[in-house]
N, C-alpha and C. Protein backbone atom coordinates (compact mmCIF):
# COMPACT_ATOMS: atom_id res chain seq x y z
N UNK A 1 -34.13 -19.69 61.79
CA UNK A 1 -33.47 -18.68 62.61
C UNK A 1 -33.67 -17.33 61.95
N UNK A 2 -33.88 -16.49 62.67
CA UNK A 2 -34.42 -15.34 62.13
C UNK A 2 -33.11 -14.37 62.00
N UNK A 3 -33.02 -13.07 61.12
CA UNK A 3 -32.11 -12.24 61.16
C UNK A 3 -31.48 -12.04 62.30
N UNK A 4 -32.61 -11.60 63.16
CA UNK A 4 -31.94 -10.75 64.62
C UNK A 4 -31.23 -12.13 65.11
N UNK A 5 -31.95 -12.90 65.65
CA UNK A 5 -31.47 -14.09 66.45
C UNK A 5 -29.64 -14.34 66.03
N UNK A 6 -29.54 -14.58 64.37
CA UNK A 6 -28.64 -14.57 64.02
C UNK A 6 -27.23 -13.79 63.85
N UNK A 7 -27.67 -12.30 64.09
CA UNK A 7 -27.02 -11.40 63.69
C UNK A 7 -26.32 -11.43 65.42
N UNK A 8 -27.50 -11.36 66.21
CA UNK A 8 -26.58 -11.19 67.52
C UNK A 8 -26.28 -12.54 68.37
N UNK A 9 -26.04 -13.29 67.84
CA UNK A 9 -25.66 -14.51 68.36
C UNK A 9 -24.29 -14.68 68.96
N UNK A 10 -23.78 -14.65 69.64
CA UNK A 10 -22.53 -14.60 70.22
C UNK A 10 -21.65 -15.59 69.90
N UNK A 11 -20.06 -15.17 69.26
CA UNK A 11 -19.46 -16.26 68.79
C UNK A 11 -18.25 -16.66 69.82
N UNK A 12 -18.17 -17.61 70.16
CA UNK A 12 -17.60 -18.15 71.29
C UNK A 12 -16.17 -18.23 70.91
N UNK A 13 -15.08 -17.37 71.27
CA UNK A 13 -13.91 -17.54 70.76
C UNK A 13 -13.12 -19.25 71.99
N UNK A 14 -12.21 -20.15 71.12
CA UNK A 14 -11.58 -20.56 72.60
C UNK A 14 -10.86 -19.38 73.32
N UNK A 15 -10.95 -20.01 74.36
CA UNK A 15 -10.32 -19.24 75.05
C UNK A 15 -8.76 -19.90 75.24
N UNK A 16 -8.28 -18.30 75.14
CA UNK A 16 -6.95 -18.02 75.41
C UNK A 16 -6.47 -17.51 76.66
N UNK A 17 -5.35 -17.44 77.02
CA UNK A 17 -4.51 -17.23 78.37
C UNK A 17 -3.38 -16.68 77.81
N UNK A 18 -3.16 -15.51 78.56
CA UNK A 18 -1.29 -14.87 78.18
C UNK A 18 -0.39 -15.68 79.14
N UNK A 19 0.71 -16.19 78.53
CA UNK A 19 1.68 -17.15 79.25
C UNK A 19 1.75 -16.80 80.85
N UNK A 20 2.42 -17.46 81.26
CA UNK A 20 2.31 -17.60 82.82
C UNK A 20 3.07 -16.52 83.59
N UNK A 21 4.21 -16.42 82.40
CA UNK A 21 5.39 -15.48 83.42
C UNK A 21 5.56 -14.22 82.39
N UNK A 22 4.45 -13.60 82.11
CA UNK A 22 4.17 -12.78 81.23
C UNK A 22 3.73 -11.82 81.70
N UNK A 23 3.69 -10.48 82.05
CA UNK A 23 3.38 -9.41 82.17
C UNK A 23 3.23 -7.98 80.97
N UNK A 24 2.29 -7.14 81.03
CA UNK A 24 1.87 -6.34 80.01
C UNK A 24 1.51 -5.33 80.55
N UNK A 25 1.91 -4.06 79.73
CA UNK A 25 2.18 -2.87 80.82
C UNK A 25 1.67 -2.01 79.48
N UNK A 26 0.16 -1.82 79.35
CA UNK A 26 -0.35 -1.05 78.21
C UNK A 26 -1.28 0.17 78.61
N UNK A 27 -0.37 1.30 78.41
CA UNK A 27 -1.29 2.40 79.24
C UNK A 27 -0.17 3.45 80.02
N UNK A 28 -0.92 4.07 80.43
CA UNK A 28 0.16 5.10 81.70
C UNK A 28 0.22 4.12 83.22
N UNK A 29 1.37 4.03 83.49
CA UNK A 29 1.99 4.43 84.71
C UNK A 29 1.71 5.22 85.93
N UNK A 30 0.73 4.58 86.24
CA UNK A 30 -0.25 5.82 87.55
C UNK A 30 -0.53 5.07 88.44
N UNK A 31 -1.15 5.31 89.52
CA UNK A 31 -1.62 4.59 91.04
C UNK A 31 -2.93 4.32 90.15
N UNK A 32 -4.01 4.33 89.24
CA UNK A 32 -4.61 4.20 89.21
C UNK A 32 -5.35 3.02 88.17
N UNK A 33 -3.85 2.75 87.14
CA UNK A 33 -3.68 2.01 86.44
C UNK A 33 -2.86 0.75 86.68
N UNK A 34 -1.63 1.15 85.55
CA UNK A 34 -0.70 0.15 85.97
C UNK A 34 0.12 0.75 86.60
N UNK A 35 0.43 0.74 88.17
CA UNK A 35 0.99 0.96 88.87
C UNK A 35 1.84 -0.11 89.75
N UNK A 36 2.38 0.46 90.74
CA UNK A 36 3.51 -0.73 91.55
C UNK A 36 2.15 -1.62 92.37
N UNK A 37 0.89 -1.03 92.52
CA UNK A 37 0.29 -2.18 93.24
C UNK A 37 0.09 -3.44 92.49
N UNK A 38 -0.68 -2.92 90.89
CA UNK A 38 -0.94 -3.48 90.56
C UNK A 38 -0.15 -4.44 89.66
N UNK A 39 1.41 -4.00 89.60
CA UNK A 39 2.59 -4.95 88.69
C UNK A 39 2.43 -5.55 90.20
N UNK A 40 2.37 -5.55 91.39
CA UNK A 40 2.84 -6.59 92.51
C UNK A 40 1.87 -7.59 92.24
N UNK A 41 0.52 -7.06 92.34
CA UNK A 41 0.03 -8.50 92.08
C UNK A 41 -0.19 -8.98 91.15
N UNK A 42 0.19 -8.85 89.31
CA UNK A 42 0.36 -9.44 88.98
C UNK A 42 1.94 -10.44 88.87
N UNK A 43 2.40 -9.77 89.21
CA UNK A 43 3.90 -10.12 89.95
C UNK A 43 3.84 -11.93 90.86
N UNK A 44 3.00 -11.77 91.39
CA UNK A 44 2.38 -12.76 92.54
C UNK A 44 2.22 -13.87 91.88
N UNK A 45 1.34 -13.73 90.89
CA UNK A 45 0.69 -15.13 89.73
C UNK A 45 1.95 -15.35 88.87
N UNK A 46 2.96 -15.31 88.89
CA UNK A 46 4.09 -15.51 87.94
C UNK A 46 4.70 -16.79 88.52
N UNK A 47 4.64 -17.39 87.99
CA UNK A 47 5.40 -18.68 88.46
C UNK A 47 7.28 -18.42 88.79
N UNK A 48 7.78 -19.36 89.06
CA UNK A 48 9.02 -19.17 89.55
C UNK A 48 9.97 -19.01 88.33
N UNK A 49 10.62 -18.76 87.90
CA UNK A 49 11.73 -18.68 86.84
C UNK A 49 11.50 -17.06 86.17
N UNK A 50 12.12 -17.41 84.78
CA UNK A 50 12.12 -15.68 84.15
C UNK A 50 10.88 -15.44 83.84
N UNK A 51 10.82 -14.01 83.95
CA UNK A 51 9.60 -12.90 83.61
C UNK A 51 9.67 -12.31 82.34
N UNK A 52 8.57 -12.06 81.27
CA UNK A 52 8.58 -11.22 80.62
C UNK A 52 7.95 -9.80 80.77
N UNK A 53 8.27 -8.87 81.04
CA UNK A 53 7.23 -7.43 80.89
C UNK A 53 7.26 -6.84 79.71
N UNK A 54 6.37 -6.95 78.63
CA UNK A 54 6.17 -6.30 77.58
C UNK A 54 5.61 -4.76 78.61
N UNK A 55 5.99 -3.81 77.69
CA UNK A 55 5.50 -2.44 77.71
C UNK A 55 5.22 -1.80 76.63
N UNK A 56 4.16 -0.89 76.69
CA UNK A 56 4.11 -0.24 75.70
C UNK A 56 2.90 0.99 76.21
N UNK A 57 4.23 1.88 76.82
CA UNK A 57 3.36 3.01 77.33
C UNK A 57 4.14 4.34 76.78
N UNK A 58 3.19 5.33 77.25
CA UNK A 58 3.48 6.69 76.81
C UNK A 58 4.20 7.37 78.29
N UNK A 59 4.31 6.41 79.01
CA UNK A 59 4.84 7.20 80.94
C UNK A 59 3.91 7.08 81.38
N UNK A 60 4.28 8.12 82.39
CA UNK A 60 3.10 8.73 83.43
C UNK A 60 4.15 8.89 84.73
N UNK A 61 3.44 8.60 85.76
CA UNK A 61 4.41 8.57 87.45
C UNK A 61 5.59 7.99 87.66
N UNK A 62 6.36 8.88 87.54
CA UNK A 62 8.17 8.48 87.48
C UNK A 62 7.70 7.51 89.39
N UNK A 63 7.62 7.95 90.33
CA UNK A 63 7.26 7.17 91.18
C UNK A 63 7.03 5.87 91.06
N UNK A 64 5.68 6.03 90.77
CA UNK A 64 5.36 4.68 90.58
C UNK A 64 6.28 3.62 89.56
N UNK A 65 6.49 4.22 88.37
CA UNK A 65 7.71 3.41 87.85
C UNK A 65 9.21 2.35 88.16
N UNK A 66 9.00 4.13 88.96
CA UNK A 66 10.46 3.67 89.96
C UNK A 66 10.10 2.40 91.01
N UNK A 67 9.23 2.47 91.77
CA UNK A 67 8.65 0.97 92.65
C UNK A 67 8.49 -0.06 91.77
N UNK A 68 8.01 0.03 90.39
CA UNK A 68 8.01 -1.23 89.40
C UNK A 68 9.13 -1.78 88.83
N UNK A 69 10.13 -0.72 88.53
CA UNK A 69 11.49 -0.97 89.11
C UNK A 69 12.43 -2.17 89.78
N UNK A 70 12.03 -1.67 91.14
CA UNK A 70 12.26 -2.07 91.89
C UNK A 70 11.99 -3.14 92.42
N UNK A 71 10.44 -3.57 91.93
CA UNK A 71 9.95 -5.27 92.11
C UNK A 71 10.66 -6.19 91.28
N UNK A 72 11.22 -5.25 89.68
CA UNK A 72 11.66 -6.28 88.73
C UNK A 72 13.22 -6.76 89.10
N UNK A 73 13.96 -5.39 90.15
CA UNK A 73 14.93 -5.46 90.24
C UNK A 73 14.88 -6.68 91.28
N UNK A 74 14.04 -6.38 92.47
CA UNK A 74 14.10 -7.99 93.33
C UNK A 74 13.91 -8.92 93.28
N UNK A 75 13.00 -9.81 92.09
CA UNK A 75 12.94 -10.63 91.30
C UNK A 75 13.88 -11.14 90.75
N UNK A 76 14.68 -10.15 90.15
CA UNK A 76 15.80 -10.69 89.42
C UNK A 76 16.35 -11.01 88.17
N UNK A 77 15.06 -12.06 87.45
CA UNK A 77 15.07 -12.63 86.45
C UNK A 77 14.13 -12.20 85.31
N UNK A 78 14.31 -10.88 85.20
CA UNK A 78 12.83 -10.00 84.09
C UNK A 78 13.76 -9.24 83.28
N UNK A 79 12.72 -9.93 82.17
CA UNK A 79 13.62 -9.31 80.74
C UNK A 79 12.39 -8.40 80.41
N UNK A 80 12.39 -7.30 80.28
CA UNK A 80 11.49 -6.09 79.84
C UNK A 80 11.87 -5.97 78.18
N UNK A 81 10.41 -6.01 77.60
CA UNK A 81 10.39 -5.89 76.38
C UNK A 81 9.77 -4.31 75.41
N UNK A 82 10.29 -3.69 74.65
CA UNK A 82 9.34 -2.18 74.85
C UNK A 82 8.90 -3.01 73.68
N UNK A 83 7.49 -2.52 73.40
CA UNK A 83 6.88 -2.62 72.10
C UNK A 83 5.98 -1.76 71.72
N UNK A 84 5.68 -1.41 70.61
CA UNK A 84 4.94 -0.18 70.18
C UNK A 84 5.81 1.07 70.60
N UNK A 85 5.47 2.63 71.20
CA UNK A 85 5.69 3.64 71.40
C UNK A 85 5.95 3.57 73.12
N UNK A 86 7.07 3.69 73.14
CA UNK A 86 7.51 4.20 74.93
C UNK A 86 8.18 5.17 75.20
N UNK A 87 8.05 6.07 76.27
CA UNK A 87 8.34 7.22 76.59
C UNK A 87 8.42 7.23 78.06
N UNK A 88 9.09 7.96 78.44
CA UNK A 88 9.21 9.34 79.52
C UNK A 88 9.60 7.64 80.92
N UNK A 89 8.31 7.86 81.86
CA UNK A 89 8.38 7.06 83.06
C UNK A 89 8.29 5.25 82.41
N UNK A 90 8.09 5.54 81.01
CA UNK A 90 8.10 3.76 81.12
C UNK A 90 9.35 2.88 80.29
N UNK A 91 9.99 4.28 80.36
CA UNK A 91 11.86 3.67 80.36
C UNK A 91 12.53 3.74 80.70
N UNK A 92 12.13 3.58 81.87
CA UNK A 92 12.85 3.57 82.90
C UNK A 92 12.89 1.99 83.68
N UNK A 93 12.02 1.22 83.72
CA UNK A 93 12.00 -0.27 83.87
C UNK A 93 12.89 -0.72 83.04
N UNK A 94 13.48 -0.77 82.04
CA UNK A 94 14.69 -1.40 81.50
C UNK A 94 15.70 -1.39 82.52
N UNK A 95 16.02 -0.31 82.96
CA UNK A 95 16.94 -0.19 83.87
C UNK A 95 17.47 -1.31 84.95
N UNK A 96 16.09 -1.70 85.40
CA UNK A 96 16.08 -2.61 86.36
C UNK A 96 16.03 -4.24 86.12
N UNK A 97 16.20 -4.11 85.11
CA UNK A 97 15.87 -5.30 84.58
C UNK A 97 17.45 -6.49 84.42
N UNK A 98 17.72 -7.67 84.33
CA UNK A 98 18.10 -7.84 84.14
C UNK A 98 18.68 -8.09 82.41
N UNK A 99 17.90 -8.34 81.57
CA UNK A 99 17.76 -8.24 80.06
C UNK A 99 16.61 -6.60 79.14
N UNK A 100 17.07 -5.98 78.51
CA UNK A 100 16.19 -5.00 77.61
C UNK A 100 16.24 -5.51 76.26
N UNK A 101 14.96 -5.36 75.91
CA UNK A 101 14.66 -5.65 74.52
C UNK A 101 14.39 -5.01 73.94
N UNK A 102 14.06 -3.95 72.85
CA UNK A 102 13.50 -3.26 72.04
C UNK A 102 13.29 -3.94 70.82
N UNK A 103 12.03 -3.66 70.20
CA UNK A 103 11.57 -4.40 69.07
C UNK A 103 11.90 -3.10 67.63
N UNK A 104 12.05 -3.97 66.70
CA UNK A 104 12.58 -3.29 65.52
C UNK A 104 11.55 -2.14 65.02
N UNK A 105 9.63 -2.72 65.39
CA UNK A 105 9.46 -1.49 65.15
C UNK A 105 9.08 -0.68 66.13
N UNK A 106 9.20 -0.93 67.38
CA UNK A 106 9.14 0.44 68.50
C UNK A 106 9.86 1.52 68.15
N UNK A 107 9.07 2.20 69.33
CA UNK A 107 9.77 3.61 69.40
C UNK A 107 9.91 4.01 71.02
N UNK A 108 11.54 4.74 71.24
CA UNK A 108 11.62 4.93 72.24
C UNK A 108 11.74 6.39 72.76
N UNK A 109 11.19 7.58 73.16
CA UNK A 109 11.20 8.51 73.35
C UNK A 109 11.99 8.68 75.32
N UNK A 110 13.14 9.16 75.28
CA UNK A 110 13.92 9.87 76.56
C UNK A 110 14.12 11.54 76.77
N UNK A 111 13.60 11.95 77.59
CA UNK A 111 13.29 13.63 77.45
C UNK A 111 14.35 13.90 78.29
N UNK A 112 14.70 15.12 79.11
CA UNK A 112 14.81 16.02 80.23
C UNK A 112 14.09 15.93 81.66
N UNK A 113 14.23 15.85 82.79
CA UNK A 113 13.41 15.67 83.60
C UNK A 113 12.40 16.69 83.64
N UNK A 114 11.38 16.43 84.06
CA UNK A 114 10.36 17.48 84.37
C UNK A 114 10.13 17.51 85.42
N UNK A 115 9.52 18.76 86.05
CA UNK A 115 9.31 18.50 87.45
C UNK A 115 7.82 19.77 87.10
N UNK A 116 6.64 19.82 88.16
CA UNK A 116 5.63 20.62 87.96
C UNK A 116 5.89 21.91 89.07
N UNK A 117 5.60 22.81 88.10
CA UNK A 117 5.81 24.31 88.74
C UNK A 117 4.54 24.40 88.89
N UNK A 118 4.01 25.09 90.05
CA UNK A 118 2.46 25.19 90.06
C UNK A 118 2.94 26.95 91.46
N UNK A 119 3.03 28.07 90.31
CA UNK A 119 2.78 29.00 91.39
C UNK A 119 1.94 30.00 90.52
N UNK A 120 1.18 30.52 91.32
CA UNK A 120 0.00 31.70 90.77
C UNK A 120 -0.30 32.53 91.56
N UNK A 121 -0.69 33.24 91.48
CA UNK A 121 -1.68 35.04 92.49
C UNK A 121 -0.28 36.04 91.97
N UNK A 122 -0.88 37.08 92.71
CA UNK A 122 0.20 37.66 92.84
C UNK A 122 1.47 37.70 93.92
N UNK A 123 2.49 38.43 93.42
CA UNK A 123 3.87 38.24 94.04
C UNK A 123 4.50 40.12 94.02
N UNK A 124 5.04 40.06 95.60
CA UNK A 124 5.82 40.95 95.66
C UNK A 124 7.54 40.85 95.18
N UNK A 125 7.83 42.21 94.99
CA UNK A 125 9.67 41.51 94.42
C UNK A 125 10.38 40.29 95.53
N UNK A 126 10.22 40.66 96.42
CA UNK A 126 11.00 40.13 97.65
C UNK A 126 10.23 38.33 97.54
N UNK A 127 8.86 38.15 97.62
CA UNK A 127 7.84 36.97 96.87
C UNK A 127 8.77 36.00 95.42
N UNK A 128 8.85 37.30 94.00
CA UNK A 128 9.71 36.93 93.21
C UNK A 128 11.30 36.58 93.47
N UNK A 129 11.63 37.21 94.18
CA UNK A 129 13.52 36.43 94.57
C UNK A 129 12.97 35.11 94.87
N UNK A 130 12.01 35.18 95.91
CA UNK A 130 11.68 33.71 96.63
C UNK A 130 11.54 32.57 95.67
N UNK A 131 10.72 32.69 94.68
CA UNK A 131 10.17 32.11 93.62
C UNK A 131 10.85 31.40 93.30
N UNK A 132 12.12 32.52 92.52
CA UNK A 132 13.26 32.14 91.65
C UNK A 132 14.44 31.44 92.22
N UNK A 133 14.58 31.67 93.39
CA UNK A 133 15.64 30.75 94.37
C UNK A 133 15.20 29.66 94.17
N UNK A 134 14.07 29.28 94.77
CA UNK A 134 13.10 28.06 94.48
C UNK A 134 13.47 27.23 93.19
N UNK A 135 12.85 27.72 92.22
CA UNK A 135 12.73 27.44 90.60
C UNK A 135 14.52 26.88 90.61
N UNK A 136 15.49 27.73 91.07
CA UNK A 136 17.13 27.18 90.80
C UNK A 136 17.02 26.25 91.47
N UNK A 137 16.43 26.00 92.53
CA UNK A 137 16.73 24.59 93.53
C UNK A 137 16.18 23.55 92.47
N UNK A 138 14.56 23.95 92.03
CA UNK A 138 13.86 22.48 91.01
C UNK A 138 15.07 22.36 90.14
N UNK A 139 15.56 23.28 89.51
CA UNK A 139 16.53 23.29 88.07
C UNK A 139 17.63 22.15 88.20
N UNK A 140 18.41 22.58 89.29
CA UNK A 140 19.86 21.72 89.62
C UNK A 140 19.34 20.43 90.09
N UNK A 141 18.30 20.12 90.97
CA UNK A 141 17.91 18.62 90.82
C UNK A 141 17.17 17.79 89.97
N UNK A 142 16.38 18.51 89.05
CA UNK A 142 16.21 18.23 88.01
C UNK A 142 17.37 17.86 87.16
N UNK A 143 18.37 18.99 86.92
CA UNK A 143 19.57 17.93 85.99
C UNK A 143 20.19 17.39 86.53
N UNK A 144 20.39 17.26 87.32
CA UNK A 144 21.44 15.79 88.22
C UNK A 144 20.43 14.92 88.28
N UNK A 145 19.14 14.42 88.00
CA UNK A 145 18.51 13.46 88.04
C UNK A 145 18.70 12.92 86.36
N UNK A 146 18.43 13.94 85.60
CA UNK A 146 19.03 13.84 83.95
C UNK A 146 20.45 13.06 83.98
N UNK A 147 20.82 14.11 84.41
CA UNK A 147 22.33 13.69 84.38
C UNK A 147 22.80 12.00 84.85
N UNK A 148 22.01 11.61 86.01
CA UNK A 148 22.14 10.00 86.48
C UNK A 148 21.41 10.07 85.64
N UNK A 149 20.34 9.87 85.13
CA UNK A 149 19.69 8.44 84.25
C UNK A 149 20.36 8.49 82.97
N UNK A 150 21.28 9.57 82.66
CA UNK A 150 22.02 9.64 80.92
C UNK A 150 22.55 8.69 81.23
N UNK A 151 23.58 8.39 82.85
CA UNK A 151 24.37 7.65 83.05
C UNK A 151 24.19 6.16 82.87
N UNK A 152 22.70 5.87 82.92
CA UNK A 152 22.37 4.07 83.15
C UNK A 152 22.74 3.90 81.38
């Protein structure tokens, strides 16, 4: 057997399977990732009894969260586990859960709500009142959304 032959020879691990009623949530929280479509269908392949959802994200789409949420909440029986570093939109699934776990060495990061300001060009004064009326409306629902989730 020659070097090359040897060197790239492929080593056949057995194969493994993550338990049945196991779910893993590694990454952001987006429609494009792990999102509510995609916790539904893995949601689907879970056999009947309790769920685990390990997480271990940095956030992303309070939305989408919130619908993942909401699958764990209709289920019923999901114990959400954080592991590694979690933040912002992906602690918010504890909530819904019937059991939370945190592991001794995670980390859990809970901010302030954010919401995205996106205004630019120019503005007349009468433009600026507008703005700023605006900006007080994001402000006060922004902290009453703070304000409920301090509450869970």
């Amino acid at each position: 057997m020659s070097f090359c032959s040897a060197f790239f020879m492929p080593t056949l691990a057995p194969k493994r399977s993550m338990p049945k009623n196991r779910i893993e949530i590694n990454g952001t929280i987006d429609r494009w990732g792990y999102g509510s479509n995609y916790f539904r269908w893995q949601l689907k392949d879970c056999q009947d009894g309790p769920i685990t959802v390990s997480v271990n994200s940095y956030g992303g789409d309070v939305n989408e969260a919130l619908a993942i949420g909401n699958q764990i909440a209709e289920h019923g029986n999901v114990t959400v586990e954080y592991v590694a570093f979690n933040a912002s939109a992906a602690t918010l699934l504890g909530l819904y859960a019937k059991k939370s776990i945190i592991n001794s060495d995670a980390l859990f990061m809970i901010h302030k709500t954010s919401v995205w300001i996106d205004s630019w060009g120019q503005m007349n004064e009468d433009q600026i009142d507008q703005a700023i009326e605006n900006l007080k409306a994001q402000k006060e629902l922004a902290s009453a959304t703070t304000l409920q989730l301090a509450k869970c």
